[in-house]
Protein backbone atom coordinates (compact mmCIF):
# COMPACT_ATOMS: atom_id res chain seq x y z
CA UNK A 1 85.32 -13.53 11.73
CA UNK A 2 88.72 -14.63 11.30
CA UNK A 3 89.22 -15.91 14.21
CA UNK A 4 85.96 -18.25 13.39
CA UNK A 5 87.69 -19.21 10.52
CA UNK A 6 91.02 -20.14 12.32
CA UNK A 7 89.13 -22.41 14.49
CA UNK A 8 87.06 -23.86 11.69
CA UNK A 9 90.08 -25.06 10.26
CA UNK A 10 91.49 -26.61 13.15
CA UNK A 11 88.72 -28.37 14.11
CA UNK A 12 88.24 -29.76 10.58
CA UNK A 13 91.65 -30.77 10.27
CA UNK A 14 91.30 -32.31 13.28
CA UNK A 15 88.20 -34.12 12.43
CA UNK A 16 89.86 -35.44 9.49
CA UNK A 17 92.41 -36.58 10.65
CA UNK A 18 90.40 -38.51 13.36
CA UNK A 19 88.21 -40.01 10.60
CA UNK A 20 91.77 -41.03 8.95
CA UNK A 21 92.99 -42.60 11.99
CA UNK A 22 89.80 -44.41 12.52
CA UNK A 23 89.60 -45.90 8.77
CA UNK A 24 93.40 -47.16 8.86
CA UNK A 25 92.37 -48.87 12.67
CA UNK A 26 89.78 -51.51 11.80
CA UNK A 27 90.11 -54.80 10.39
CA UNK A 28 91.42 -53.75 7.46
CA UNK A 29 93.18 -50.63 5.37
CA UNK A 30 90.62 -48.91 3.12
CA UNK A 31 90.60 -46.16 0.49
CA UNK A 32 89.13 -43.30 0.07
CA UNK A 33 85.90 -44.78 -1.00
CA UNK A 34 85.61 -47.19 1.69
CA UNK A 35 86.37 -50.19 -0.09
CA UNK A 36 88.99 -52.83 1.40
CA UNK A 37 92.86 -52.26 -0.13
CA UNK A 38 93.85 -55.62 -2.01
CA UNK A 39 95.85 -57.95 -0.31
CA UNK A 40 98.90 -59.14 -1.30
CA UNK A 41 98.97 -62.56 -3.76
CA UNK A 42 101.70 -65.03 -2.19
CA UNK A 43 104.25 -65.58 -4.77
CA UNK A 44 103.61 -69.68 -5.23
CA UNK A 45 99.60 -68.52 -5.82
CA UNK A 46 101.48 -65.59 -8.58
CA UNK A 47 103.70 -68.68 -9.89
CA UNK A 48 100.86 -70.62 -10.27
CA UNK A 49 98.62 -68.55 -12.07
CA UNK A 50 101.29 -67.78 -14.40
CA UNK A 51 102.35 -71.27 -15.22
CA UNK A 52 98.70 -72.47 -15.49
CA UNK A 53 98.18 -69.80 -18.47
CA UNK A 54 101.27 -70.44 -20.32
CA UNK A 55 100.59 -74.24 -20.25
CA UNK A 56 97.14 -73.36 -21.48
CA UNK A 57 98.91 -71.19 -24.26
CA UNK A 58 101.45 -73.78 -25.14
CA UNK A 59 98.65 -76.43 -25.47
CA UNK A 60 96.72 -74.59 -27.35
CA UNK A 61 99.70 -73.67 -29.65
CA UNK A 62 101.81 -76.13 -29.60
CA UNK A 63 104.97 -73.89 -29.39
CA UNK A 64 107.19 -72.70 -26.42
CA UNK A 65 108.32 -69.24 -26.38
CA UNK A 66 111.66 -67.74 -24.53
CA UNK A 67 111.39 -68.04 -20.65
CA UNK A 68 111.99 -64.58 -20.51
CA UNK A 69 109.22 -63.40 -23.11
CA UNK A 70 107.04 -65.02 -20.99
CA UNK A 71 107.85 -63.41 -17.92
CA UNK A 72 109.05 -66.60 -16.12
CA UNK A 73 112.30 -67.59 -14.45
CA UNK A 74 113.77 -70.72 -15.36
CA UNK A 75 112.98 -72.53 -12.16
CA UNK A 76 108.86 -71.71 -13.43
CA UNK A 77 109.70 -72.38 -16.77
CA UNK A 78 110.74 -76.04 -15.70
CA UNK A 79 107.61 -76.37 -13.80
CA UNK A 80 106.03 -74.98 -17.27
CA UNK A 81 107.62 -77.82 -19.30
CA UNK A 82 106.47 -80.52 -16.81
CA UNK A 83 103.45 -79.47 -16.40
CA UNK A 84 102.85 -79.02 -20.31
CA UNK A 85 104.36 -82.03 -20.96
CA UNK A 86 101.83 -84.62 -18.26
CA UNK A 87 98.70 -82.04 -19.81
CA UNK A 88 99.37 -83.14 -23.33
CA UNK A 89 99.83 -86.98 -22.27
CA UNK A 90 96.35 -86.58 -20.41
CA UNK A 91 94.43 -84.56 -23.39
CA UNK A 92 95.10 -87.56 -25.34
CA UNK A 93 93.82 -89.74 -22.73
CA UNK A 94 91.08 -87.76 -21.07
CA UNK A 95 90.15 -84.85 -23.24
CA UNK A 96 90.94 -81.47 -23.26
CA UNK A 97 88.73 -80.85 -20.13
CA UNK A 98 90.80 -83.08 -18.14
CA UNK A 99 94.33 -81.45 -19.63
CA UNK A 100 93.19 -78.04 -18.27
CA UNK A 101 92.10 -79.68 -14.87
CA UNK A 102 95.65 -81.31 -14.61
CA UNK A 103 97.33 -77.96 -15.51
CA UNK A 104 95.63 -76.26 -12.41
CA UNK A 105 96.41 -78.81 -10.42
CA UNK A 106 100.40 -79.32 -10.94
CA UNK A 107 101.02 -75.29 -11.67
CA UNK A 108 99.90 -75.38 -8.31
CA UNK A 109 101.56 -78.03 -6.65
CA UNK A 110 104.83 -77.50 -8.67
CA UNK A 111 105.07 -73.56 -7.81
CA UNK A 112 103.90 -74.40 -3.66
CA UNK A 113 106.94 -77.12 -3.80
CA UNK A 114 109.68 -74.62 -5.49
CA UNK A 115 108.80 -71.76 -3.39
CA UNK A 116 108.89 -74.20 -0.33
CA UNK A 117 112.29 -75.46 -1.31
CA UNK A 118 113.41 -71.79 -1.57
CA UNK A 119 111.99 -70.51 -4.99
CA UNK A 120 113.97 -68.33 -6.82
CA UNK A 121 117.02 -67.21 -6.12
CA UNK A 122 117.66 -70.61 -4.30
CA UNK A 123 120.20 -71.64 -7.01
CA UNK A 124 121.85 -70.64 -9.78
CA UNK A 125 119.66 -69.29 -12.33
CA UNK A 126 116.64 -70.16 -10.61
């Protein structure tokens, strides 16, 4: 009987670790359940996003915060300030559906220019 056992083990383990093996070989890494494993965000789409909400935030509110309390560097913020600054210009203009349109637009294109030009750590305090 123990001897069963002893080779119950060893083939499960080695099952298991042939179902492991398989899983991490496909197309992509999955968990335990199955599902894909995120993939990673490129930092100008991260930049982006982040910008885009604090230009919503500063619309909204009218106010700038710290760089830092927002969780941006100062090369971000900058894109922050430009971008808040053509949003408000086309609100009055256009409305605040066009503003929020405008913000997508330049977070992006400002953060996918910075990080092409080196992003941060490309200068001082940048």
């Amino acid at each position: 009987m123990a001897r069963r056992l002893g080779t119950a083990r060893r083939l499960g383990t080695a099952v298991g670790a042939g179902l492991l093996a398989t899983a991490c070989a496909g197309s992509g890494a999955t968990d335990a359940r199955g599902t894909p494993s995120p993939s990673v965000t490129p930092p100008e789409v991260l930049c982006a996003r982040i910008v885009a909400h604090w230009a919503r935030e500063v619309l909204d509110g009218g106010t700038y915060g710290d760089y830092q309390s927002m969780g941006l560097s100062n090369g971000q913020y900058e894109i922050l300030r430009s971008v808040v600054d053509a949003a408000r210009a086309e609100e009055r203009r256009e409305g605040a559906r066009a503003a929020g349109e405008l913000i997508s637009r330049q977070s992006r294109a400002g953060c996918v220019a910075w990080y092409r030009s080196g992003g941060p750590g490309a200068g001082p305090w940048q």
